[in-house]
PDB file of N, CA and C in Angstrom:
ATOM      1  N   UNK A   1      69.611  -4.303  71.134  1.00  0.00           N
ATOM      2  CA  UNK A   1      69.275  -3.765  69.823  1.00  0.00           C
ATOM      3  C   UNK A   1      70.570  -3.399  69.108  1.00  0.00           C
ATOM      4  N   UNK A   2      70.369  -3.729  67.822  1.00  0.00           N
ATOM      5  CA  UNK A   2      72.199  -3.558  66.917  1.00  0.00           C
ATOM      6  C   UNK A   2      72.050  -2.206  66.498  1.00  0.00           C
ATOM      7  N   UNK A   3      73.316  -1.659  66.303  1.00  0.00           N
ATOM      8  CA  UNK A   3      73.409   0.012  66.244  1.00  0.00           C
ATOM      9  C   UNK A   3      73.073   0.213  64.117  1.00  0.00           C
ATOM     10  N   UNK A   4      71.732   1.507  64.043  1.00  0.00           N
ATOM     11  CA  UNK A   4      72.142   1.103  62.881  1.00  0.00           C
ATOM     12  C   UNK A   4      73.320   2.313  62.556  1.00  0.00           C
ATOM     13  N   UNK A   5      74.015   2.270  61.376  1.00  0.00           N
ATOM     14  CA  UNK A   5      75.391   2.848  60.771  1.00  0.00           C
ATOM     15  C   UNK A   5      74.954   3.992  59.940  1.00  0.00           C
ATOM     16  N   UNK A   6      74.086   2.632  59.031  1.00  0.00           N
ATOM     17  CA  UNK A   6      73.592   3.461  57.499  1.00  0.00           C
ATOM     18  C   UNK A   6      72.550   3.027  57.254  1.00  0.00           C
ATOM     19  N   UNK A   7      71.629   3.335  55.974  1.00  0.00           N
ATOM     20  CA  UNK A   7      70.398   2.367  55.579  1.00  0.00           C
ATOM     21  C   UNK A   7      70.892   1.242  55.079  1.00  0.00           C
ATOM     22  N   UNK A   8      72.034   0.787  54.782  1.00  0.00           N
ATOM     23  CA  UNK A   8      72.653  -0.657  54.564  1.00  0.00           C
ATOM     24  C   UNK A   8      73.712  -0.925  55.761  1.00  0.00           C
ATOM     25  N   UNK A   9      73.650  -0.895  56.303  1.00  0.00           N
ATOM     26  CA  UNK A   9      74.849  -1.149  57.709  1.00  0.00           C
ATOM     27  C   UNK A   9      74.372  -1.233  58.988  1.00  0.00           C
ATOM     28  N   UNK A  10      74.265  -2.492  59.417  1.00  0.00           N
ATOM     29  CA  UNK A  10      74.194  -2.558  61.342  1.00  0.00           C
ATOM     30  C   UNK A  10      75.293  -3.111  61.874  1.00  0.00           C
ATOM     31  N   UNK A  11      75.480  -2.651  62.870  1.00  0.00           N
ATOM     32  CA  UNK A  11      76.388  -3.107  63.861  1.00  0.00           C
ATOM     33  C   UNK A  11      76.343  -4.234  64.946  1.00  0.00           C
ATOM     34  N   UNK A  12      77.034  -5.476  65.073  1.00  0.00           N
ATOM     35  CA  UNK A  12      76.080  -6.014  66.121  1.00  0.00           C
ATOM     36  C   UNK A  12      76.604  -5.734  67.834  1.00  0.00           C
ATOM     37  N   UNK A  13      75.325  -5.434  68.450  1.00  0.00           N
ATOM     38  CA  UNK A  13      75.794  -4.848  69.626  1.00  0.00           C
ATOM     39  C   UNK A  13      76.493  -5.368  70.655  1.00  0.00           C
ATOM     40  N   UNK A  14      76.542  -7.019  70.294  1.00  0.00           N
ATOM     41  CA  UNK A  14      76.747  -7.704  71.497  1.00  0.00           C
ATOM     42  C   UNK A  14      77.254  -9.344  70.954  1.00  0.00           C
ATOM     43  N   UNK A  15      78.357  -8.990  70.108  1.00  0.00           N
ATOM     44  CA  UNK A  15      79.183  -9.577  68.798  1.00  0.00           C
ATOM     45  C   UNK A  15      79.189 -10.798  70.171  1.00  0.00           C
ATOM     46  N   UNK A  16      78.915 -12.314  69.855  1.00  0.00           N
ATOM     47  CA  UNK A  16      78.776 -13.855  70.425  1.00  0.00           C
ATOM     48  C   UNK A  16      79.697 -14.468  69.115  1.00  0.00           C
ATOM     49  N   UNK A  17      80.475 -16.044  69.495  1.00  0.00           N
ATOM     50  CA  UNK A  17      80.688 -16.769  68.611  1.00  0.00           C
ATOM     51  C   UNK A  17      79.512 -17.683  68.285  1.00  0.00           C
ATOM     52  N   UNK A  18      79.426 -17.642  67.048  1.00  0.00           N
ATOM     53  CA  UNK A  18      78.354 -18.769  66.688  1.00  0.00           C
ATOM     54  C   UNK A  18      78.679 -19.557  65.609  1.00  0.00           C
ATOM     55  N   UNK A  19      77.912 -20.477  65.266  1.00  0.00           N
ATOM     56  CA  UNK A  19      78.208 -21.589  64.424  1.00  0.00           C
ATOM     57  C   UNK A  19      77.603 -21.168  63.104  1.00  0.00           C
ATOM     58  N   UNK A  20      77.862 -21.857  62.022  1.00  0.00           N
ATOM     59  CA  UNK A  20      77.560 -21.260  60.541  1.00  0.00           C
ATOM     60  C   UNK A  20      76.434 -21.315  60.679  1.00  0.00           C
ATOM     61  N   UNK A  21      75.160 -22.940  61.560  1.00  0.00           N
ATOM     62  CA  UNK A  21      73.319 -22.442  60.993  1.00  0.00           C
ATOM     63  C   UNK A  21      73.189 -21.640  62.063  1.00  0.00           C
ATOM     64  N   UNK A  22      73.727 -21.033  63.047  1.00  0.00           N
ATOM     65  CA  UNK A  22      73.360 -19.751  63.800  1.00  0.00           C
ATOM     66  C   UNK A  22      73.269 -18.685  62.790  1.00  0.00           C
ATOM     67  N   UNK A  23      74.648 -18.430  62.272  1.00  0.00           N
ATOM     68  CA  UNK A  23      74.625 -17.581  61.653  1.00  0.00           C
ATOM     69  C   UNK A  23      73.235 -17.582  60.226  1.00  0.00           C
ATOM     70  N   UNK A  24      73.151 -18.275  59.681  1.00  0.00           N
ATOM     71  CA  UNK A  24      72.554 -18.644  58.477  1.00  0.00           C
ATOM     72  C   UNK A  24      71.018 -18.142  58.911  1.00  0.00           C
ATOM     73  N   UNK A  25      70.773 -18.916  60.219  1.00  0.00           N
ATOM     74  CA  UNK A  25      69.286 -18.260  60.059  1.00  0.00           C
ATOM     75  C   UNK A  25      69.033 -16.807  61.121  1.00  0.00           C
ATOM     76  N   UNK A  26      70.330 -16.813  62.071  1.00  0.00           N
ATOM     77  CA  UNK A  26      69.661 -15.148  62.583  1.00  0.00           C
ATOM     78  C   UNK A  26      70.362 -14.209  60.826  1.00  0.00           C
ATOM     79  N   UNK A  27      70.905 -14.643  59.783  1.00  0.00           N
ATOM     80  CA  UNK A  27      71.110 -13.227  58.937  1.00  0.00           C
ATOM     81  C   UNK A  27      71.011 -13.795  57.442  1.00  0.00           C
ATOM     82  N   UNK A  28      69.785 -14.443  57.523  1.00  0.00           N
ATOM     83  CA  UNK A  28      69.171 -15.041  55.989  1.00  0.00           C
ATOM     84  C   UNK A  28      68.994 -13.251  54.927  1.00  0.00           C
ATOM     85  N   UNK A  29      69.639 -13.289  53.930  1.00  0.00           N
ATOM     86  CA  UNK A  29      69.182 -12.487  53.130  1.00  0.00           C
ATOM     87  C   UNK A  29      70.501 -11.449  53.872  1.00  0.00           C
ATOM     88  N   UNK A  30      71.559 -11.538  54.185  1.00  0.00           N
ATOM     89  CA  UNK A  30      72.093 -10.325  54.460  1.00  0.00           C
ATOM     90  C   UNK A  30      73.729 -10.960  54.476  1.00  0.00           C
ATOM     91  N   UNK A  31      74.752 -10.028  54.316  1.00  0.00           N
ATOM     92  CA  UNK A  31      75.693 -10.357  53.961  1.00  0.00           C
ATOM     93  C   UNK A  31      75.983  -9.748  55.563  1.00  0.00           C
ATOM     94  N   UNK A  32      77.461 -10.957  55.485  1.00  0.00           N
ATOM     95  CA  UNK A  32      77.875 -10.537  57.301  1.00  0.00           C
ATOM     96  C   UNK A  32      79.342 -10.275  57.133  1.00  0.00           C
ATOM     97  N   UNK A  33      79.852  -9.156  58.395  1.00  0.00           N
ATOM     98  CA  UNK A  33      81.758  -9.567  58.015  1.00  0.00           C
ATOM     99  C   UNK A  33      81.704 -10.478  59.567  1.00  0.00           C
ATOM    100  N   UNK A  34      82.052 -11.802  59.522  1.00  0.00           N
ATOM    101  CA  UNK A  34      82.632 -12.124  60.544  1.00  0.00           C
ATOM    102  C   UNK A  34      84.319 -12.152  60.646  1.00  0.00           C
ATOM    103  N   UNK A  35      84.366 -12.102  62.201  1.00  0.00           N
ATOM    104  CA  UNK A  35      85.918 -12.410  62.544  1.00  0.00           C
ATOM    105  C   UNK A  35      85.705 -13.585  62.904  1.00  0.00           C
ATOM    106  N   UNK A  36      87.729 -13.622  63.108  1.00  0.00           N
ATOM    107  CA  UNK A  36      87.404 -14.377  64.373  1.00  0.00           C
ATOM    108  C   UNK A  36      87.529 -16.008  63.731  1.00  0.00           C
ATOM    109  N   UNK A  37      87.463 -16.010  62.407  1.00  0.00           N
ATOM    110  CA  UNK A  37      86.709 -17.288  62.008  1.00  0.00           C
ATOM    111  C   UNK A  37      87.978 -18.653  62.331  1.00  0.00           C
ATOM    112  N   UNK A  38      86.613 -19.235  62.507  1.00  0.00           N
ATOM    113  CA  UNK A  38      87.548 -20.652  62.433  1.00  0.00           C
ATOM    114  C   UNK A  38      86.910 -22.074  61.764  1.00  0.00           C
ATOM    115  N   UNK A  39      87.770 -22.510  61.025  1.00  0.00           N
ATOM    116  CA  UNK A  39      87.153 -23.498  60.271  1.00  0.00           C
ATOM    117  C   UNK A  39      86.467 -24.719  60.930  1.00  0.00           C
ATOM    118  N   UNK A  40      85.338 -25.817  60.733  1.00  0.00           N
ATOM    119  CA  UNK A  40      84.972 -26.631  61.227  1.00  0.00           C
ATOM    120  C   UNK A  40      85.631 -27.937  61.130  1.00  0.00           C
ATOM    121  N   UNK A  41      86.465 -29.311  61.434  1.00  0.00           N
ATOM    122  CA  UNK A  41      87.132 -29.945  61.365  1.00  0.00           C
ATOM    123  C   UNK A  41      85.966 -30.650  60.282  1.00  0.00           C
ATOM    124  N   UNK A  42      86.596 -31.173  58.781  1.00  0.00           N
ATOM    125  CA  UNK A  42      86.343 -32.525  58.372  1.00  0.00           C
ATOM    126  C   UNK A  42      84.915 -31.788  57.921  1.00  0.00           C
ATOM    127  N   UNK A  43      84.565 -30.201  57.491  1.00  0.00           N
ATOM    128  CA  UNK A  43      83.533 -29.509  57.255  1.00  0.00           C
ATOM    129  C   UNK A  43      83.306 -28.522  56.145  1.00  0.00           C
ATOM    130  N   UNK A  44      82.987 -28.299  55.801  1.00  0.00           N
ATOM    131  CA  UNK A  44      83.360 -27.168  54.736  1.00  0.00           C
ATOM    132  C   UNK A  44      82.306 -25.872  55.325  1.00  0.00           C
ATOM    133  N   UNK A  45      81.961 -26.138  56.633  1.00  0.00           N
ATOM    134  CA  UNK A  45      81.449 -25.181  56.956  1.00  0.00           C
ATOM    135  C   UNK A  45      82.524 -24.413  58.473  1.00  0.00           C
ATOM    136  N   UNK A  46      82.030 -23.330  58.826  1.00  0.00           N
ATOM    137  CA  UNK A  46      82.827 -22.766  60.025  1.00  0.00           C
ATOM    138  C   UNK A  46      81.866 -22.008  60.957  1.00  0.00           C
ATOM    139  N   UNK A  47      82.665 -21.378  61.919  1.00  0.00           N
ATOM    140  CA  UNK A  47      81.895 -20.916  63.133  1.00  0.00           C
ATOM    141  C   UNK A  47      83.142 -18.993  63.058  1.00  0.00           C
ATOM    142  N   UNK A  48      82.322 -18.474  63.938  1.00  0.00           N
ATOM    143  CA  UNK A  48      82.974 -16.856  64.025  1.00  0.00           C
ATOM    144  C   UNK A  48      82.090 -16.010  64.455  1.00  0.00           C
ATOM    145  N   UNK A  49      82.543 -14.617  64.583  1.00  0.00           N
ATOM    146  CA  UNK A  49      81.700 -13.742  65.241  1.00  0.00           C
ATOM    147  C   UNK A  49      81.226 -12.842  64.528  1.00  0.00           C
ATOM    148  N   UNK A  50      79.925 -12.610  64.173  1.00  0.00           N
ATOM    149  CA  UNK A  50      79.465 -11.524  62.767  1.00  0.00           C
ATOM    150  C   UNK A  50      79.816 -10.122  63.673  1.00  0.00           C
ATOM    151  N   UNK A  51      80.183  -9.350  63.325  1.00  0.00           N
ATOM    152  CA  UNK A  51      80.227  -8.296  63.438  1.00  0.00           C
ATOM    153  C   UNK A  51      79.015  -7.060  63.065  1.00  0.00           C
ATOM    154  N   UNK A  52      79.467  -7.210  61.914  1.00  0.00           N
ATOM    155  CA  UNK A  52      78.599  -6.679  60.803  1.00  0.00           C
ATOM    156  C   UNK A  52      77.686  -7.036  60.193  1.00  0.00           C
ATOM    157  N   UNK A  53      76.764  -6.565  59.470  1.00  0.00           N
ATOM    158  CA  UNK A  53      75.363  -7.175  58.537  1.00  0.00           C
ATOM    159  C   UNK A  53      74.526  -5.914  58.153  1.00  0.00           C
ATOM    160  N   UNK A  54      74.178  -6.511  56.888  1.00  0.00           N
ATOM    161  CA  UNK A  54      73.432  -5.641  55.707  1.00  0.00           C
ATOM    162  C   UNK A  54      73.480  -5.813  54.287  1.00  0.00           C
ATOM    163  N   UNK A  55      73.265  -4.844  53.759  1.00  0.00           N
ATOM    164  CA  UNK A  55      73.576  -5.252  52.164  1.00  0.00           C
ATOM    165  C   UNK A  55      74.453  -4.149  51.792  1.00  0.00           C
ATOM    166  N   UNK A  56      75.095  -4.834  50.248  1.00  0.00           N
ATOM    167  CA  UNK A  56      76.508  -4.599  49.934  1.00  0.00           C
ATOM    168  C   UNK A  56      76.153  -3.011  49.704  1.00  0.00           C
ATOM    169  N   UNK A  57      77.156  -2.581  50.297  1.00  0.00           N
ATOM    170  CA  UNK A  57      77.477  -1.145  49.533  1.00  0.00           C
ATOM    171  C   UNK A  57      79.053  -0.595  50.292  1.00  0.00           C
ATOM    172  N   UNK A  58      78.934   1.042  49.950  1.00  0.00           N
ATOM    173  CA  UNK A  58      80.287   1.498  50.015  1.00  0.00           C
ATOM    174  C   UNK A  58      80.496   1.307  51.908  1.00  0.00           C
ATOM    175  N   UNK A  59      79.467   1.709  52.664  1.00  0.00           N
ATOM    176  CA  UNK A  59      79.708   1.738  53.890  1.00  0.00           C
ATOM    177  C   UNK A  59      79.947   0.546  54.656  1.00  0.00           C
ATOM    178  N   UNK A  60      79.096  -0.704  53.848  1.00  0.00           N
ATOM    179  CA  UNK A  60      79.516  -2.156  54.097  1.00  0.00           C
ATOM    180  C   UNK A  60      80.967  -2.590  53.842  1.00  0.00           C
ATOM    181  N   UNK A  61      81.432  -2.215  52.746  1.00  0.00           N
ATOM    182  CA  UNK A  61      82.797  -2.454  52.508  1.00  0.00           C
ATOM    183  C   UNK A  61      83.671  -1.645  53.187  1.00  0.00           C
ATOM    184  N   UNK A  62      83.386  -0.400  53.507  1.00  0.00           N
ATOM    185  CA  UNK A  62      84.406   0.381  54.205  1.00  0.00           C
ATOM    186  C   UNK A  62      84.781   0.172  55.470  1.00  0.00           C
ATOM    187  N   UNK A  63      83.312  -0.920  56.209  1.00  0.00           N
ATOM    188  CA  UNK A  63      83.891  -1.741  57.860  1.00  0.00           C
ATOM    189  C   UNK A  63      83.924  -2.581  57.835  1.00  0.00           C
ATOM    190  N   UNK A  64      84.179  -3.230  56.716  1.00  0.00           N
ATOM    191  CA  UNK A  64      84.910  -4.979  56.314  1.00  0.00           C
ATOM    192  C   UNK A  64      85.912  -3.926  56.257  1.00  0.00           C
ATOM    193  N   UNK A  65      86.369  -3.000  55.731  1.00  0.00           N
ATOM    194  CA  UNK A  65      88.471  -3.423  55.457  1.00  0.00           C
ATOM    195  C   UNK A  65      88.731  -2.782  56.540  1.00  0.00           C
ATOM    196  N   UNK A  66      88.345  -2.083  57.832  1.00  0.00           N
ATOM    197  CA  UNK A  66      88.476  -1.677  58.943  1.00  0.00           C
ATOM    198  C   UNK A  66      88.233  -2.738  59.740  1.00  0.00           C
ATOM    199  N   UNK A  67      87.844  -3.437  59.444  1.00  0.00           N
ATOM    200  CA  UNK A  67      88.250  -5.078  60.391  1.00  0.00           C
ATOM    201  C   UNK A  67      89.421  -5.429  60.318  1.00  0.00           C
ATOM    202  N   UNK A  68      90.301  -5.567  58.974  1.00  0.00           N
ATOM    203  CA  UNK A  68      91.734  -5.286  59.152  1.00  0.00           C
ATOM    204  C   UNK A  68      92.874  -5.251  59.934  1.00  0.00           C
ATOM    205  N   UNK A  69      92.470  -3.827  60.325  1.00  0.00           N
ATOM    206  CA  UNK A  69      93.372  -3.193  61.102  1.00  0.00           C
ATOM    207  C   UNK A  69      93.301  -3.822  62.724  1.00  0.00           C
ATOM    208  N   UNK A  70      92.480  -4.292  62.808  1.00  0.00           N
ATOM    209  CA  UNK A  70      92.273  -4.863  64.504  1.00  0.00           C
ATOM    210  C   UNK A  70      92.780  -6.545  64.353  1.00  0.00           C
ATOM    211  N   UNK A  71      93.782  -6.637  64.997  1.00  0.00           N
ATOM    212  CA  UNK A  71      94.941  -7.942  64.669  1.00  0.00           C
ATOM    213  C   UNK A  71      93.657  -8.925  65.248  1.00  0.00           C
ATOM    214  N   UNK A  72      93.027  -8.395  66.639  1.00  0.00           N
ATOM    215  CA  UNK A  72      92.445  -9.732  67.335  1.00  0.00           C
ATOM    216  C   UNK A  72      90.964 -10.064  66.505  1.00  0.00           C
ATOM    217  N   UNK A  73      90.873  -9.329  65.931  1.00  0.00           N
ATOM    218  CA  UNK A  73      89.786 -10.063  64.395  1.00  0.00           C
ATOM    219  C   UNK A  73      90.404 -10.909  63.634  1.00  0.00           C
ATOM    220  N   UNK A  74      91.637 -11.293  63.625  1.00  0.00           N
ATOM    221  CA  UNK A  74      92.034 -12.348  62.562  1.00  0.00           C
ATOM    222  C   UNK A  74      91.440 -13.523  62.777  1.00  0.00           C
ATOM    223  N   UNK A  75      91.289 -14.033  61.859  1.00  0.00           N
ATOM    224  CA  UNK A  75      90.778 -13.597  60.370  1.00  0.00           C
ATOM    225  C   UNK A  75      89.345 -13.344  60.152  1.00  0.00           C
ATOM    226  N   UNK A  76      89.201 -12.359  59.014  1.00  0.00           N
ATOM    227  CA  UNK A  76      88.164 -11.493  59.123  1.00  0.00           C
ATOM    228  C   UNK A  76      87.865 -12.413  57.471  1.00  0.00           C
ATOM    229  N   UNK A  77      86.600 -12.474  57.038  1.00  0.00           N
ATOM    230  CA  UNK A  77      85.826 -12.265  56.426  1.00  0.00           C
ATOM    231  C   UNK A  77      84.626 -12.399  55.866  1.00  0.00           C
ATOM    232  N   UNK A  78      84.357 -11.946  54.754  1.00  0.00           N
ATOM    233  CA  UNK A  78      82.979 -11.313  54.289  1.00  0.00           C
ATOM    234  C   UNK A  78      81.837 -12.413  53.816  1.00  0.00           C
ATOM    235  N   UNK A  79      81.182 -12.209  53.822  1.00  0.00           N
ATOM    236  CA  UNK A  79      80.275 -13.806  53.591  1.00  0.00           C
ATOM    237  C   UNK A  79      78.742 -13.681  53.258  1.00  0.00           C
ATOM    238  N   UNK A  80      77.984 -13.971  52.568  1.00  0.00           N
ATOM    239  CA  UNK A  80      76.481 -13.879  52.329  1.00  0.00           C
ATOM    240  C   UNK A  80      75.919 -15.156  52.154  1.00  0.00           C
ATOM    241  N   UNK A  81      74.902 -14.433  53.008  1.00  0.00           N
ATOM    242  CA  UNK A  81      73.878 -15.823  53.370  1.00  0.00           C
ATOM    243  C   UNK A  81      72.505 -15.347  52.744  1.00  0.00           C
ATOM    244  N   UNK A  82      72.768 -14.252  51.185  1.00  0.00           N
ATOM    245  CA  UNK A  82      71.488 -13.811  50.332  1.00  0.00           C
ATOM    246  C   UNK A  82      70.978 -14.828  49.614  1.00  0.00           C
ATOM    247  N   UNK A  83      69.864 -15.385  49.392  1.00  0.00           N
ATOM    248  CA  UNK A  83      69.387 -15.989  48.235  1.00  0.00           C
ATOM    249  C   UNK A  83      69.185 -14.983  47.083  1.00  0.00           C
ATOM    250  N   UNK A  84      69.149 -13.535  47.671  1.00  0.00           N
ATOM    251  CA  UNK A  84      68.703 -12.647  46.276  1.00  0.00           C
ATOM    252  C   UNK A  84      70.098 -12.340  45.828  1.00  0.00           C
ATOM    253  N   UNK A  85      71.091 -12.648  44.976  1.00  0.00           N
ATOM    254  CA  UNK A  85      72.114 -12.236  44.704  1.00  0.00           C
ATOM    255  C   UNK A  85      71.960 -10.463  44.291  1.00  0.00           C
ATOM    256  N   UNK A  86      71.127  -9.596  44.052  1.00  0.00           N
ATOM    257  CA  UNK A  86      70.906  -8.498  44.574  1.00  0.00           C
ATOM    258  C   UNK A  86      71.448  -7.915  45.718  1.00  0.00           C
ATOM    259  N   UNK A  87      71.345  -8.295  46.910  1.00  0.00           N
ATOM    260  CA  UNK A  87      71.595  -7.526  47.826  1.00  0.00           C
ATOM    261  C   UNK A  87      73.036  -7.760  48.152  1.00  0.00           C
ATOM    262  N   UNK A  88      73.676  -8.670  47.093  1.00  0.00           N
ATOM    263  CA  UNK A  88      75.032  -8.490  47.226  1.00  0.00           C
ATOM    264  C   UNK A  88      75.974  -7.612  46.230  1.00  0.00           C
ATOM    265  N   UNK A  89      75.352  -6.653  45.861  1.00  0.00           N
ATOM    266  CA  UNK A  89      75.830  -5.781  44.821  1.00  0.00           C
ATOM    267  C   UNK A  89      76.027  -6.167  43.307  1.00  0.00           C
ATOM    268  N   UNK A  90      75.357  -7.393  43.012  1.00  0.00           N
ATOM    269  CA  UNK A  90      75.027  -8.382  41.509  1.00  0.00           C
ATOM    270  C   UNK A  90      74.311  -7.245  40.823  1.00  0.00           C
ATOM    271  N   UNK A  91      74.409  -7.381  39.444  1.00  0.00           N
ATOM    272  CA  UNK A  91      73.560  -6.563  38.632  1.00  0.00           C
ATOM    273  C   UNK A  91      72.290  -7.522  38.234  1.00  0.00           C
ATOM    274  N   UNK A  92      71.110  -6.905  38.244  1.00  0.00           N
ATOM    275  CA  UNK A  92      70.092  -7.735  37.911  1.00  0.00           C
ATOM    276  C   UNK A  92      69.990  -8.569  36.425  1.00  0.00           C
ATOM    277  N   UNK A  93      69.827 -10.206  36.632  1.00  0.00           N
ATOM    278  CA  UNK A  93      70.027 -10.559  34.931  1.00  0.00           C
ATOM    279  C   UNK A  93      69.077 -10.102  33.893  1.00  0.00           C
TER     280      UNK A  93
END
């Protein structure tokens, strides 16, 4: 079970490398920080380790830039797999 943080923030408990449709369908609708990443050869897609997941806010962003600081996360980042551009901190049109 993933630790929750905040009402927008989980943790994942038991951080695996996975491939981008891993990722895509265990965190449809939720923005992820993966590390770790590495690009796919001849792909425009990649593989990495989500860390993180939820929707955008201050506590989401505050353990994306605390990924940072931990060298063996390079490279870290932020990524959404929302169809509701909502839950990525968008203002409604």
């Amino acid at each position: 079970m993933d630790k929750k943080i905040s009402e927008t923030l989980y943790e994942v408990e038991n951080p695996v490398y996975m491939t981008y449709k891993e990722m895509a369908r265990k965190y449809i609708d939720k923005m992820v920080v993966i590390t770790n990443k590495e690009n796919v050869e001849n792909s425009d897609k990649f593989r990495g380790i989500v860390r993180y997941y939820g929707r955008a806010s201050e506590d989401f962003y505050k353990k994306w830039g605390e990924c940072f600081d931990i060298p063996e996360y390079e490279p870290v980042v932020l990524f959404s797999f929302a169809a509701n551009l909502n839950l990525i901190g968008g203002f409604p049109l």
